[in-house]
C-alpha atoms as a PDB file:
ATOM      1  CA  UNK A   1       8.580 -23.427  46.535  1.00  0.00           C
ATOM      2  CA  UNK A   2       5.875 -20.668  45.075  1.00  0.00           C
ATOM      3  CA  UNK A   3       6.172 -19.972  41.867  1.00  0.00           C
ATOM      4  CA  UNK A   4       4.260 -16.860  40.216  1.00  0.00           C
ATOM      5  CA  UNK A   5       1.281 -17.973  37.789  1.00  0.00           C
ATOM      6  CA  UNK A   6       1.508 -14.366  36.613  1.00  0.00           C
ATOM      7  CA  UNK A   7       3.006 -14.959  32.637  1.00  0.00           C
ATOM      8  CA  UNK A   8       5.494 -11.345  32.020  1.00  0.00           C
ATOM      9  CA  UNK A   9       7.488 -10.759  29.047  1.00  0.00           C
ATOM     10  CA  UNK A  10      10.719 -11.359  29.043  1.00  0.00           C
ATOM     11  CA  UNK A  11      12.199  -8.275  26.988  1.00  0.00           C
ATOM     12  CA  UNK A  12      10.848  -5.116  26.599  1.00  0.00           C
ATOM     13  CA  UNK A  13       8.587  -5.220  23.662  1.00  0.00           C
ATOM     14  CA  UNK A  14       8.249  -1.895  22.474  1.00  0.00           C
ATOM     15  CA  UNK A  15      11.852  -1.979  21.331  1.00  0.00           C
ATOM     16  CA  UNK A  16      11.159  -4.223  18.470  1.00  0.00           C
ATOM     17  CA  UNK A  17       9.027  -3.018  14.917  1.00  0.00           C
ATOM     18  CA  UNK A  18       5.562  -4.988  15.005  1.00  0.00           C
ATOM     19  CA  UNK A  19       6.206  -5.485  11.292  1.00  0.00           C
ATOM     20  CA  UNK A  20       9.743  -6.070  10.590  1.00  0.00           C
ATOM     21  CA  UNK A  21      10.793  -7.641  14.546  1.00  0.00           C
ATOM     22  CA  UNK A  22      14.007  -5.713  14.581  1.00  0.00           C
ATOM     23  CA  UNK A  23      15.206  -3.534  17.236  1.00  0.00           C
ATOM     24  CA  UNK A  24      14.529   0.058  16.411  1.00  0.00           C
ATOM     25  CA  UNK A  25      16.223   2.915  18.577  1.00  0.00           C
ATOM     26  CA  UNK A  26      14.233   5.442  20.178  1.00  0.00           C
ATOM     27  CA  UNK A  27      14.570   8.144  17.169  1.00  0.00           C
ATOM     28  CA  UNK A  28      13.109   6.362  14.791  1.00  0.00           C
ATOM     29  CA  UNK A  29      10.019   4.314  16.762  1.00  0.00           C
ATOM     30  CA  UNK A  30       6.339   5.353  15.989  1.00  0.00           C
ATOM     31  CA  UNK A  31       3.260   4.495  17.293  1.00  0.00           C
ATOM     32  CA  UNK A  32       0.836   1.864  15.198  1.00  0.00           C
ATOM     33  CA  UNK A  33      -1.553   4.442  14.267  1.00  0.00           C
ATOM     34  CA  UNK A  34      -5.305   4.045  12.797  1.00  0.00           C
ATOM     35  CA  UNK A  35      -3.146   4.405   9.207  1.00  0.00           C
ATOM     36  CA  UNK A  36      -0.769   1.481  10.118  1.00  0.00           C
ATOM     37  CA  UNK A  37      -3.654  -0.736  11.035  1.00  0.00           C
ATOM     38  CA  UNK A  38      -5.335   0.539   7.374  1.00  0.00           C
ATOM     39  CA  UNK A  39      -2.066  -0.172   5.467  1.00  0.00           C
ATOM     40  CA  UNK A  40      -1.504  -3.141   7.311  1.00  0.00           C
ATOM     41  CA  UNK A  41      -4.233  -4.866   6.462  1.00  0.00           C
ATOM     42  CA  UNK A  42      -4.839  -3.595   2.820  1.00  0.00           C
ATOM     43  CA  UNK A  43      -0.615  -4.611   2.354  1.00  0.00           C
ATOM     44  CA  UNK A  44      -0.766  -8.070   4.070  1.00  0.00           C
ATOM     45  CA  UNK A  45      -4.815  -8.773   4.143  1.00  0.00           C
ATOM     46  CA  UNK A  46      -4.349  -9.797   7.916  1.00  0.00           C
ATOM     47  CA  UNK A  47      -5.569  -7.110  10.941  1.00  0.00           C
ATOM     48  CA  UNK A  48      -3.096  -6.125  13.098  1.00  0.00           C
ATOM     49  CA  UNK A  49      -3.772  -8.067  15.886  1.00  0.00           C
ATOM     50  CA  UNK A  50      -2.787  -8.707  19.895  1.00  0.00           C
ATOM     51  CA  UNK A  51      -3.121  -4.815  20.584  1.00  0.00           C
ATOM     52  CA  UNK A  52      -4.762  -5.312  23.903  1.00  0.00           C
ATOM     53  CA  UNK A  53      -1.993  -7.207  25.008  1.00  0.00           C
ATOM     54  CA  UNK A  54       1.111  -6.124  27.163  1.00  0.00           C
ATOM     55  CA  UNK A  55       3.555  -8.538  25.516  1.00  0.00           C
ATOM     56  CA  UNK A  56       2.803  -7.505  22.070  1.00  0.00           C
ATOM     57  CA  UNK A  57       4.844  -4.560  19.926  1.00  0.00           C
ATOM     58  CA  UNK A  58       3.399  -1.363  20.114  1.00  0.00           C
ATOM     59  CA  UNK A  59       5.460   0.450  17.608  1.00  0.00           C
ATOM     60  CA  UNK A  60       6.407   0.421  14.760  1.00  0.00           C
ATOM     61  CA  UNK A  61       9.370   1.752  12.759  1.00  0.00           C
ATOM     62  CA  UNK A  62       9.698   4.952  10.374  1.00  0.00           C
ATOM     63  CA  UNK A  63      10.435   2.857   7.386  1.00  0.00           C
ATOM     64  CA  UNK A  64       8.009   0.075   7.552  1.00  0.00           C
ATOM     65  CA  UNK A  65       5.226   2.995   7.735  1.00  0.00           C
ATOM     66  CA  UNK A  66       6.822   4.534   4.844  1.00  0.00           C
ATOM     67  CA  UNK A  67       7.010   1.485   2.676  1.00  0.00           C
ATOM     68  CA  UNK A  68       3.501   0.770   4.156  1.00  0.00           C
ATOM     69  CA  UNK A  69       2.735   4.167   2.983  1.00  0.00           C
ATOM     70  CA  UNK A  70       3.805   3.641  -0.719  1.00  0.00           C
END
């Protein structure tokens, strides 16, 4: 029996918040802009990472940017 070697995700990961993990509905999902990365990293000291790959968040949601933002 063939099995694929090809590694998918599982779940649909732009349904989760990069920074908080939870599931955040369609209204209030934003894209990880060149300001998220900034206020990531200045917040947490670590770079938003894994960006060039499928499997990892691309969004993130309205209030972790805001709190990001104060």
């Amino acid at each position: 029996m063939a099995t694929s070697s090809r590694r998918r995700c599982l779940n649909e990961t732009n349904v989760f918040c990069y920074i908080c993990g939870e599931y955040t509905s369609q209204h209030s999902r934003k894209t990880i802009s060149d300001f998220v990365k900034r206020a990531y990293l200045a917040y947490f000291k670590v770079m938003l990472v894994d960006q060039d790959k499928p499997c990892a968040s691309h969004i993130v949601c309205k209030p972790c940017v805001e709190h990001l933002r104060q």
